[in-house]
PDB file of N, CA and C in Angstrom:
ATOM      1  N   UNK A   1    -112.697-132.067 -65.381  1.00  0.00           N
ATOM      2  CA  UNK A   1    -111.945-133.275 -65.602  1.00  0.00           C
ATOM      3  C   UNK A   1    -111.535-133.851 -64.244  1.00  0.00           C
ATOM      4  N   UNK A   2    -111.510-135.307 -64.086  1.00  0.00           N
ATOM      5  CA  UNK A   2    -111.341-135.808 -62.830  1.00  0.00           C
ATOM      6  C   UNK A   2    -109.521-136.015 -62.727  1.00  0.00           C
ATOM      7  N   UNK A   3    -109.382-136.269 -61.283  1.00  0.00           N
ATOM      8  CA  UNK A   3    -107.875-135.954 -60.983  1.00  0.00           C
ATOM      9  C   UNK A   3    -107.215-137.399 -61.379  1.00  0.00           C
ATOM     10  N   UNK A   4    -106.370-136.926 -61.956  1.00  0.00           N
ATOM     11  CA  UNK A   4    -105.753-137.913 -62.830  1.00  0.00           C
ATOM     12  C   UNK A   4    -104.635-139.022 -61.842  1.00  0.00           C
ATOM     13  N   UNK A   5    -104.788-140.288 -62.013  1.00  0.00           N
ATOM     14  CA  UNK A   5    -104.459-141.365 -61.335  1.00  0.00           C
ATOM     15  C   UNK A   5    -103.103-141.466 -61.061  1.00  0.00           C
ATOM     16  N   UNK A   6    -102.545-142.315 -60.299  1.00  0.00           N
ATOM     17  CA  UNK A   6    -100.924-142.272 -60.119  1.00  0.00           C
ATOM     18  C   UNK A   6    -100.791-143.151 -60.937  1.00  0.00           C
ATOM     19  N   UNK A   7    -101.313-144.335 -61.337  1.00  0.00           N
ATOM     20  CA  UNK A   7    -100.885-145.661 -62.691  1.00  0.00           C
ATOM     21  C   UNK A   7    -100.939-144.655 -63.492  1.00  0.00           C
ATOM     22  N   UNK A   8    -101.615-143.875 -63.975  1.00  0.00           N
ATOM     23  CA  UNK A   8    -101.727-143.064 -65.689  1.00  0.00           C
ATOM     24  C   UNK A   8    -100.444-141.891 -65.415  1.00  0.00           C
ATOM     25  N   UNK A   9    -100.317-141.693 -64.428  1.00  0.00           N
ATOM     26  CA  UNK A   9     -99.576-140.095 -64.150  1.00  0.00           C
ATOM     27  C   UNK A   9     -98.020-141.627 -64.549  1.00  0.00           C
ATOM     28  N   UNK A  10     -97.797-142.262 -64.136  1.00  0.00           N
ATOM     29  CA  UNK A  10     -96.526-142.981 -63.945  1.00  0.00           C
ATOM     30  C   UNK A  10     -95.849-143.684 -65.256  1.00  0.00           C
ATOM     31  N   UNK A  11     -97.513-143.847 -65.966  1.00  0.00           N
ATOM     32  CA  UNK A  11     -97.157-144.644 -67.198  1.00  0.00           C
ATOM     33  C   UNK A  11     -96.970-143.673 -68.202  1.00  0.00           C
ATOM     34  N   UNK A  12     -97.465-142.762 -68.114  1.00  0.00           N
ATOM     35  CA  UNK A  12     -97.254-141.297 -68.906  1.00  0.00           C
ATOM     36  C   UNK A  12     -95.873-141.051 -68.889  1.00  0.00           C
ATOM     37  N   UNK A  13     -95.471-140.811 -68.227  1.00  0.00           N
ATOM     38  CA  UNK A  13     -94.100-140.382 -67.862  1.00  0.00           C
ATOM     39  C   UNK A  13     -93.212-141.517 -68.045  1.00  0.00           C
ATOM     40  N   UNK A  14     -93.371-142.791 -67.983  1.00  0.00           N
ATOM     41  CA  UNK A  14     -92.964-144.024 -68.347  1.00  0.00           C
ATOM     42  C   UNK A  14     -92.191-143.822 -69.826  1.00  0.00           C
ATOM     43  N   UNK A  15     -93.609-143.628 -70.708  1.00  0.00           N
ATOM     44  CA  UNK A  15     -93.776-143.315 -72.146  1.00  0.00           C
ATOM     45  C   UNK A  15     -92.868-142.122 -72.478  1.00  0.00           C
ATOM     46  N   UNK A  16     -92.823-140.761 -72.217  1.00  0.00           N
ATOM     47  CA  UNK A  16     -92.758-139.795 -72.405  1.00  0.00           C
ATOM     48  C   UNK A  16     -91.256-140.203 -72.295  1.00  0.00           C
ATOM     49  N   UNK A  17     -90.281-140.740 -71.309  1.00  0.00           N
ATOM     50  CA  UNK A  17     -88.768-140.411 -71.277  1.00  0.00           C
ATOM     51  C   UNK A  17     -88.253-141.754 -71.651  1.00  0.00           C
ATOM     52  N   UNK A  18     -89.122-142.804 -71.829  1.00  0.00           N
ATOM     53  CA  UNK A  18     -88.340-144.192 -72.690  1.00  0.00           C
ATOM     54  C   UNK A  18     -87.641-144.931 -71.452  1.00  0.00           C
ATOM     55  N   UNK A  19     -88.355-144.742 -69.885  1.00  0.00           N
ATOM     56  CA  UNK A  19     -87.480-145.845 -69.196  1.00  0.00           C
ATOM     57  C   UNK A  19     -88.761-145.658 -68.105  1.00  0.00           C
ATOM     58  N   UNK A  20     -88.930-146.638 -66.893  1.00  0.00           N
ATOM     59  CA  UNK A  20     -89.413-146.654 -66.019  1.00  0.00           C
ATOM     60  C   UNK A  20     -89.134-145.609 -64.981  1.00  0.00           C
ATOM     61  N   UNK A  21     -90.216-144.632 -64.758  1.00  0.00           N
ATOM     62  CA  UNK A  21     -90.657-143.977 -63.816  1.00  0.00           C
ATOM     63  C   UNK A  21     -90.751-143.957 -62.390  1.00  0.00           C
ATOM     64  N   UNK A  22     -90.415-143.510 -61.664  1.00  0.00           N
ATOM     65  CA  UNK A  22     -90.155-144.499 -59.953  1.00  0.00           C
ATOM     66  C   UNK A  22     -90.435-143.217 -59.043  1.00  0.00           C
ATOM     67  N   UNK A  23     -90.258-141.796 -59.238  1.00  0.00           N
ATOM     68  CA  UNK A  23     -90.260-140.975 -58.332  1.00  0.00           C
ATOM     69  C   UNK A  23     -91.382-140.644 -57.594  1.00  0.00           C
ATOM     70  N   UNK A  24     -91.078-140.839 -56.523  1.00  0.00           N
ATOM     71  CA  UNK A  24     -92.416-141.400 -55.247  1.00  0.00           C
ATOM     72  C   UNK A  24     -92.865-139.391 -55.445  1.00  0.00           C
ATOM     73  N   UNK A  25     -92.055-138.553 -55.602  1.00  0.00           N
ATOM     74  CA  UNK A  25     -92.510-136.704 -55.051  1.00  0.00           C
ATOM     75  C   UNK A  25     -93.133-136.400 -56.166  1.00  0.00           C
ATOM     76  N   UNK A  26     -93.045-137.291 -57.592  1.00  0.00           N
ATOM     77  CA  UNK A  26     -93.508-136.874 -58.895  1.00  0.00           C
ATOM     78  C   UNK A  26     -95.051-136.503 -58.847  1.00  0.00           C
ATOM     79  N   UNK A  27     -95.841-137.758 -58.289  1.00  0.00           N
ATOM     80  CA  UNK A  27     -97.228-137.295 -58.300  1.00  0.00           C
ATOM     81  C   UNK A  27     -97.546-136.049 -57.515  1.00  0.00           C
ATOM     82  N   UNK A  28     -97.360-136.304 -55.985  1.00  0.00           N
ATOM     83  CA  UNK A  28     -97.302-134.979 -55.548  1.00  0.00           C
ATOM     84  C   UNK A  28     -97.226-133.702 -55.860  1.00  0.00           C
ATOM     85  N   UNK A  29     -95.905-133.552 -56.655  1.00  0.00           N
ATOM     86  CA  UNK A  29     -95.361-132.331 -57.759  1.00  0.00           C
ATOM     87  C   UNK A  29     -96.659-132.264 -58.628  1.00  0.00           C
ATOM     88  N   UNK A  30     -96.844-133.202 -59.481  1.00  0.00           N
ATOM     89  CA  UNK A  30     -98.232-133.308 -60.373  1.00  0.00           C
ATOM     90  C   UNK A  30     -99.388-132.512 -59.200  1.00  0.00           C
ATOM     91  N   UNK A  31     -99.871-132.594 -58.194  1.00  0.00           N
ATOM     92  CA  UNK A  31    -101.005-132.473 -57.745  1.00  0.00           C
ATOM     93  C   UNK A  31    -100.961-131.138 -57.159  1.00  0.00           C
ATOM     94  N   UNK A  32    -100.186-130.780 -56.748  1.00  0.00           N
ATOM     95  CA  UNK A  32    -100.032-128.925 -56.591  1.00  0.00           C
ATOM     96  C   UNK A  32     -99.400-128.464 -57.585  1.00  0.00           C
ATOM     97  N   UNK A  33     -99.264-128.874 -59.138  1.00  0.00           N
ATOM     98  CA  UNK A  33     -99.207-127.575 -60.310  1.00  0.00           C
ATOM     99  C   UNK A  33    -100.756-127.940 -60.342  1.00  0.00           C
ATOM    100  N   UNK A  34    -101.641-128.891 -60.095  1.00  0.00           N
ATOM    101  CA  UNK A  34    -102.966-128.846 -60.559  1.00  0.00           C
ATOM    102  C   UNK A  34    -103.858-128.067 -59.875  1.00  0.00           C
ATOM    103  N   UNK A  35    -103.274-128.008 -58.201  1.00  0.00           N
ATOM    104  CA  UNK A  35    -103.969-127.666 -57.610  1.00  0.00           C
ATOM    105  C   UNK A  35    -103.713-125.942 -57.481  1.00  0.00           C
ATOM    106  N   UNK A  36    -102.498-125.546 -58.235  1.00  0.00           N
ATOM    107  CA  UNK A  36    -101.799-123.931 -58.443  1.00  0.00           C
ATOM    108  C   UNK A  36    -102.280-123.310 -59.564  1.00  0.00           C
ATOM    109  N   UNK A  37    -102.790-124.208 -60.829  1.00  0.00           N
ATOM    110  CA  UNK A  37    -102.842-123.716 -61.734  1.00  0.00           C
ATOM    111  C   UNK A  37    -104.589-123.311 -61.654  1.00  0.00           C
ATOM    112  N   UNK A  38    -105.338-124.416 -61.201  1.00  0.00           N
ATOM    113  CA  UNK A  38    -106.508-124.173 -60.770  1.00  0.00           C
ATOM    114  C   UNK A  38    -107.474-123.063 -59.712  1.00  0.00           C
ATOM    115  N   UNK A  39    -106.382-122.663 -59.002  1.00  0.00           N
ATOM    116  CA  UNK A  39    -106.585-121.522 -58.123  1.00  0.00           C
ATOM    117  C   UNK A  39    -106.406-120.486 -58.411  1.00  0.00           C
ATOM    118  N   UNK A  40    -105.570-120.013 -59.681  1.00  0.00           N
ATOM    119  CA  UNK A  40    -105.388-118.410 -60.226  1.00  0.00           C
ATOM    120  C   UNK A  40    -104.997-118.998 -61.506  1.00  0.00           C
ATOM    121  N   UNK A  41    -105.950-117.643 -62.577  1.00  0.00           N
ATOM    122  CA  UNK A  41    -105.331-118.233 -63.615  1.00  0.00           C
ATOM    123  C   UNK A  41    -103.393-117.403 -64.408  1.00  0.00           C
ATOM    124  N   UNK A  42    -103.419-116.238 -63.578  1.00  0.00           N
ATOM    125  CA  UNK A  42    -102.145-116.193 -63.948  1.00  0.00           C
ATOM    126  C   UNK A  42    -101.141-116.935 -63.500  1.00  0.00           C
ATOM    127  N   UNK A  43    -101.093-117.782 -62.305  1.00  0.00           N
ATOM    128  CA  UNK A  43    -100.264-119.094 -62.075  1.00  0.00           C
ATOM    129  C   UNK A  43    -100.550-120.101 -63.842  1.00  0.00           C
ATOM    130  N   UNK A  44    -101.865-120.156 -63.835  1.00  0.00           N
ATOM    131  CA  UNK A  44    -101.776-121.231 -65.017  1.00  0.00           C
ATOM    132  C   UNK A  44    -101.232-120.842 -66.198  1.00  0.00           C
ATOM    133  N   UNK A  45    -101.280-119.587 -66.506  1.00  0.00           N
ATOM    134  CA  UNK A  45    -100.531-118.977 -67.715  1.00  0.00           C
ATOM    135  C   UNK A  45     -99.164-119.153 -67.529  1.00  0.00           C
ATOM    136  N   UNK A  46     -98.335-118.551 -66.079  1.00  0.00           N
ATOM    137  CA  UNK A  46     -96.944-118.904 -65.756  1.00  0.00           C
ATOM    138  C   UNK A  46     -96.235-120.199 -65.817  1.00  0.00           C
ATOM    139  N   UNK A  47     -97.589-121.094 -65.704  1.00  0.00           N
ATOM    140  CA  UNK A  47     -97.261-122.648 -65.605  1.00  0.00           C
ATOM    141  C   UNK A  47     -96.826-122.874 -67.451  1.00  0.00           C
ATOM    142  N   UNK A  48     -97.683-122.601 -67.703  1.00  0.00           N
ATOM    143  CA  UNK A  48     -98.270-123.044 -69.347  1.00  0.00           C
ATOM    144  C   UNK A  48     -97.163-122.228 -70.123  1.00  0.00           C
ATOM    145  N   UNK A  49     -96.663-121.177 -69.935  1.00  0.00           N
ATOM    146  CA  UNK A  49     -95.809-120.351 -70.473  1.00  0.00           C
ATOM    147  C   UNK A  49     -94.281-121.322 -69.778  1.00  0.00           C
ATOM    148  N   UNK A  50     -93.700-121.666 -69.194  1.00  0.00           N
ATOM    149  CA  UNK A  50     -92.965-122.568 -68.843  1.00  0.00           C
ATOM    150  C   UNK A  50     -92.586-123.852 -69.759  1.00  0.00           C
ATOM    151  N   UNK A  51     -94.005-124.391 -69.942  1.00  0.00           N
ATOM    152  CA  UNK A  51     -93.769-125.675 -70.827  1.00  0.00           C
ATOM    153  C   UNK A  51     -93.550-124.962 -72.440  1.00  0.00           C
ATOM    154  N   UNK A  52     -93.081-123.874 -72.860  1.00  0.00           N
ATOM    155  CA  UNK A  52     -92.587-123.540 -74.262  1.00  0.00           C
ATOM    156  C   UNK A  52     -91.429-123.130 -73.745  1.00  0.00           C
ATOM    157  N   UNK A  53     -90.985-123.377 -73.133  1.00  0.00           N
ATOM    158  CA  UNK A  53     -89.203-123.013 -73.189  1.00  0.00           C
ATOM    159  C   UNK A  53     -88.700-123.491 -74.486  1.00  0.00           C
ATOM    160  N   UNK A  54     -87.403-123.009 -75.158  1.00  0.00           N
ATOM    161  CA  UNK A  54     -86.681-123.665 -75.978  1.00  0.00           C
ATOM    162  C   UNK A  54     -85.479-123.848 -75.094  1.00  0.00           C
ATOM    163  N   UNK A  55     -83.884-124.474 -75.804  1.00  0.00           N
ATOM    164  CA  UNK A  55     -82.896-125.185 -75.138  1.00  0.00           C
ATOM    165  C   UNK A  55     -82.477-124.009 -74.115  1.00  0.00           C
ATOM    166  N   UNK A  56     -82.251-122.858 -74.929  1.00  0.00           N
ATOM    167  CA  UNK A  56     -81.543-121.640 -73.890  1.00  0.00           C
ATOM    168  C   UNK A  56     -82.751-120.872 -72.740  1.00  0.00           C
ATOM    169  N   UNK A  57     -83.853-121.131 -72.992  1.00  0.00           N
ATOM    170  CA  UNK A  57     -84.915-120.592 -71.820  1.00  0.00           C
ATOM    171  C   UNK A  57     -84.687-121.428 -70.771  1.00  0.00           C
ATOM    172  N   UNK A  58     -84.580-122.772 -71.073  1.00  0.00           N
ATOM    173  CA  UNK A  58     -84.518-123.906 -69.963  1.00  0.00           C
ATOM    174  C   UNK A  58     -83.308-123.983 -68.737  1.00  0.00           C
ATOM    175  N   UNK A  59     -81.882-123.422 -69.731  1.00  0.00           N
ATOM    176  CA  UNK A  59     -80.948-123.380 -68.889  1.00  0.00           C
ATOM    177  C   UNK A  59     -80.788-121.878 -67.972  1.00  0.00           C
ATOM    178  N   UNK A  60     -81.914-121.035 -68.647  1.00  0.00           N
ATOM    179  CA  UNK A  60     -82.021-120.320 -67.754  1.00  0.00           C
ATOM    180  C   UNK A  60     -82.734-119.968 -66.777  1.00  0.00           C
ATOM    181  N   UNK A  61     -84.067-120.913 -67.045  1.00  0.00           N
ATOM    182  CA  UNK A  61     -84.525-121.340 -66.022  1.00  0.00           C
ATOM    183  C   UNK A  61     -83.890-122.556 -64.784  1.00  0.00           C
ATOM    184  N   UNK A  62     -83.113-123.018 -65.380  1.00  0.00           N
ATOM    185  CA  UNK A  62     -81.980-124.156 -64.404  1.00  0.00           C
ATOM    186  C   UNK A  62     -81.257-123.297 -63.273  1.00  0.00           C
ATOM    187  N   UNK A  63     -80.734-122.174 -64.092  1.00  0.00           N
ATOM    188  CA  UNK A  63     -80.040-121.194 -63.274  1.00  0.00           C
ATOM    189  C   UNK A  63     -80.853-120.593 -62.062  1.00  0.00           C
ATOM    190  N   UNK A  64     -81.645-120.312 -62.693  1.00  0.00           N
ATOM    191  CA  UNK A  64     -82.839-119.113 -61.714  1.00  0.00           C
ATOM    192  C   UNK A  64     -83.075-120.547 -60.530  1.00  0.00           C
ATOM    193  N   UNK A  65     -83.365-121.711 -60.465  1.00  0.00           N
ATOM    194  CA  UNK A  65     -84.077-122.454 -59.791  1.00  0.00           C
ATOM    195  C   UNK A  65     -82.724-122.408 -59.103  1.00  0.00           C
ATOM    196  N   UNK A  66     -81.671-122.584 -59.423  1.00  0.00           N
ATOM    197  CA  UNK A  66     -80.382-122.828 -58.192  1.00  0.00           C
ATOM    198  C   UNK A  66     -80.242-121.846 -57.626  1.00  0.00           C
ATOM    199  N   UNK A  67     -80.381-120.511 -58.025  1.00  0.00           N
ATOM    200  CA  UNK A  67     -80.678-119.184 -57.432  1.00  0.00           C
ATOM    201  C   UNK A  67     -81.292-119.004 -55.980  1.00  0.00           C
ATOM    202  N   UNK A  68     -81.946-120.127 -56.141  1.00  0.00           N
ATOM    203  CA  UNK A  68     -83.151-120.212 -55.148  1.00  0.00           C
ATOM    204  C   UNK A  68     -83.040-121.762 -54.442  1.00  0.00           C
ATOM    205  N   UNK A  69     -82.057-122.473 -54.771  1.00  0.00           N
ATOM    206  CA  UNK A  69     -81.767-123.584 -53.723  1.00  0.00           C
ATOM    207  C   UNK A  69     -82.191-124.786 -54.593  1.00  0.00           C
ATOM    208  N   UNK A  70     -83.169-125.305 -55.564  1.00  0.00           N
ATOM    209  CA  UNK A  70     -83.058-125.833 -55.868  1.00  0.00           C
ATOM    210  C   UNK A  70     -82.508-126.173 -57.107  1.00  0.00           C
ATOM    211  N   UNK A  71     -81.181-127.128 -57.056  1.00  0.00           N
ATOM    212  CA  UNK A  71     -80.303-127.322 -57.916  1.00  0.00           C
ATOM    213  C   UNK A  71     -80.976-128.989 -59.175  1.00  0.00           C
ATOM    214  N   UNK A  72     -80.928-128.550 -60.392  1.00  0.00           N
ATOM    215  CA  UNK A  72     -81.654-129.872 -60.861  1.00  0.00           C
ATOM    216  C   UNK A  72     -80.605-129.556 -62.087  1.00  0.00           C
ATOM    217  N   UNK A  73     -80.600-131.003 -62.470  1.00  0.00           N
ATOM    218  CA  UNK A  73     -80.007-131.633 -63.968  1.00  0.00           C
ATOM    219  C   UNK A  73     -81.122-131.186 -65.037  1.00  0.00           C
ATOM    220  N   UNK A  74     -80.416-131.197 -66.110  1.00  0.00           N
ATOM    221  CA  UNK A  74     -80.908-130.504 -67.240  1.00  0.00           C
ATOM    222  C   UNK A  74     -82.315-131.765 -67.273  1.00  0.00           C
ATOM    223  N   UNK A  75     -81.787-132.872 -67.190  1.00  0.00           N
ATOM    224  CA  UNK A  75     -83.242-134.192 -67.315  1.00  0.00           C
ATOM    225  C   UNK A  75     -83.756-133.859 -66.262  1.00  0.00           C
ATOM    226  N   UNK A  76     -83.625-133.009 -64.909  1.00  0.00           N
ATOM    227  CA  UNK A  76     -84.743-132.848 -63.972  1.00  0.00           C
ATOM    228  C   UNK A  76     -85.825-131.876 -64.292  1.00  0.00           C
ATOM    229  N   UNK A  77     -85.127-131.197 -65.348  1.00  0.00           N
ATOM    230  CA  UNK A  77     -85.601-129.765 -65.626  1.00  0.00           C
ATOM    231  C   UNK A  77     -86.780-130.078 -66.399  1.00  0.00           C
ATOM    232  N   UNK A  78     -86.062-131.156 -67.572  1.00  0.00           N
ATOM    233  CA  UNK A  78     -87.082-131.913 -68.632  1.00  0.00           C
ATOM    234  C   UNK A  78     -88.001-132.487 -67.766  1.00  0.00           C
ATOM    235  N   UNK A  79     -87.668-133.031 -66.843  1.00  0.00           N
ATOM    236  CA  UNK A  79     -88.673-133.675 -66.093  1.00  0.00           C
ATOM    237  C   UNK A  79     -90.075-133.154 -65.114  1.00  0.00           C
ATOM    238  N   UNK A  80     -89.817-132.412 -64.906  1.00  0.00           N
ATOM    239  CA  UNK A  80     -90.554-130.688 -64.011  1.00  0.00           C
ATOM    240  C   UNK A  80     -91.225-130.186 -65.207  1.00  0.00           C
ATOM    241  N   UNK A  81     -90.984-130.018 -66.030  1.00  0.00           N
ATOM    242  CA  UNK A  81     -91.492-129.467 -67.224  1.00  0.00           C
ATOM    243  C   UNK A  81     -92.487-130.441 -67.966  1.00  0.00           C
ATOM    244  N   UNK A  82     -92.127-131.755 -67.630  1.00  0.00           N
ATOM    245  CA  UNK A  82     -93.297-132.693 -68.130  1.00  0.00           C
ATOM    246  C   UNK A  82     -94.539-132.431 -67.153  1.00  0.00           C
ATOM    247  N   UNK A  83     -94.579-132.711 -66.228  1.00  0.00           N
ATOM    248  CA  UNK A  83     -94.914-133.202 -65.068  1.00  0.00           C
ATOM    249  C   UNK A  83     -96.272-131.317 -64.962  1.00  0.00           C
ATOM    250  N   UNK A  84     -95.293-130.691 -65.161  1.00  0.00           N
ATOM    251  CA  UNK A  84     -96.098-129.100 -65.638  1.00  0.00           C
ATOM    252  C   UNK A  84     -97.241-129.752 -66.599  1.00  0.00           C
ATOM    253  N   UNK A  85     -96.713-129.715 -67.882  1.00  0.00           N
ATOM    254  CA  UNK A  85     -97.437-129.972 -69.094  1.00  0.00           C
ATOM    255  C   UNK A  85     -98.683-131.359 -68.684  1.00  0.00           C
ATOM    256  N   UNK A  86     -98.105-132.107 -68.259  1.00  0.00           N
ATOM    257  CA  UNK A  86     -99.241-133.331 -68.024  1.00  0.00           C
ATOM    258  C   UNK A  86    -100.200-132.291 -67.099  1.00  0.00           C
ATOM    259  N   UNK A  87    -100.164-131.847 -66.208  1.00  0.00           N
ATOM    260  CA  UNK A  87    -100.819-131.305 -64.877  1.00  0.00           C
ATOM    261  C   UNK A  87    -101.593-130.612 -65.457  1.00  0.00           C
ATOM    262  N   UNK A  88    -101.382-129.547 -66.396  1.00  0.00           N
ATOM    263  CA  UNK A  88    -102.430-128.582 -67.121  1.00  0.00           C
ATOM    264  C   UNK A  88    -103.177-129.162 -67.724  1.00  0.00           C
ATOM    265  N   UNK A  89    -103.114-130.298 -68.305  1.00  0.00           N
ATOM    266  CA  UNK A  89    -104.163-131.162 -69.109  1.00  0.00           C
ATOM    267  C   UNK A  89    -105.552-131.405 -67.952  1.00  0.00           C
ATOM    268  N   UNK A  90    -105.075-131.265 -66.832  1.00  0.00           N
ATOM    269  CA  UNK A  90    -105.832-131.694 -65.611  1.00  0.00           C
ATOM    270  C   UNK A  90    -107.215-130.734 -65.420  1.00  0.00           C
ATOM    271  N   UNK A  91    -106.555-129.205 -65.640  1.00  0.00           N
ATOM    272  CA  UNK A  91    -106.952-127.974 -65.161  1.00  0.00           C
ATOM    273  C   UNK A  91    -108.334-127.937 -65.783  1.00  0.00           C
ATOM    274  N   UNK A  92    -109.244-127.660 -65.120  1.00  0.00           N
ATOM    275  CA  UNK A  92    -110.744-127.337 -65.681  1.00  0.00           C
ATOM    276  C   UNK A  92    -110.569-125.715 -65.736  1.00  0.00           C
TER     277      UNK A  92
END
């Protein structure tokens, strides 16, 4: 599958959260889970196993990520987690 565009990656995500999309690091983010998940496949399972969180996996994955410096809002979390899920669609 060919690498998926920044108009489609933007309008996706457009769609997906019900407001306009703007984050310039989003594609980027998109292009190394594609390019992580594609290089080993137990990264892609770790990836792919990620996007089934339910409400309490997520906040504990929120936790673990501040653990480690990066601090995100529960909608960043949703948002990282899209951005996962779109990216694997990518993965040959």
């Amino acid at each position: 599958m060919k690498k998926p565009t920044k108009k489609d990656f933007y309008e996706h995500m457009s769609k997906k959260f019900n407001t306009k999309y703007k984050d310039p690091n989003g594609y980027m983010e998109l292009l190394d889970v594609i390019q992580q998940a594609t290089a080993d496949d137990s990264i892609f399972m770790e990836l792919a196993e990620l996007t089934l969180m339910n409400k309490a996996d997520r906040l504990i994955y929120r936790y673990a990520m501040a653990c480690q410096g990066r601090e995100m809002t529960p909608y960043q979390v949703d948002i990282s987690l899209a951005i996962i899920e779109y990216g694997l669609e990518y993965v040959v």
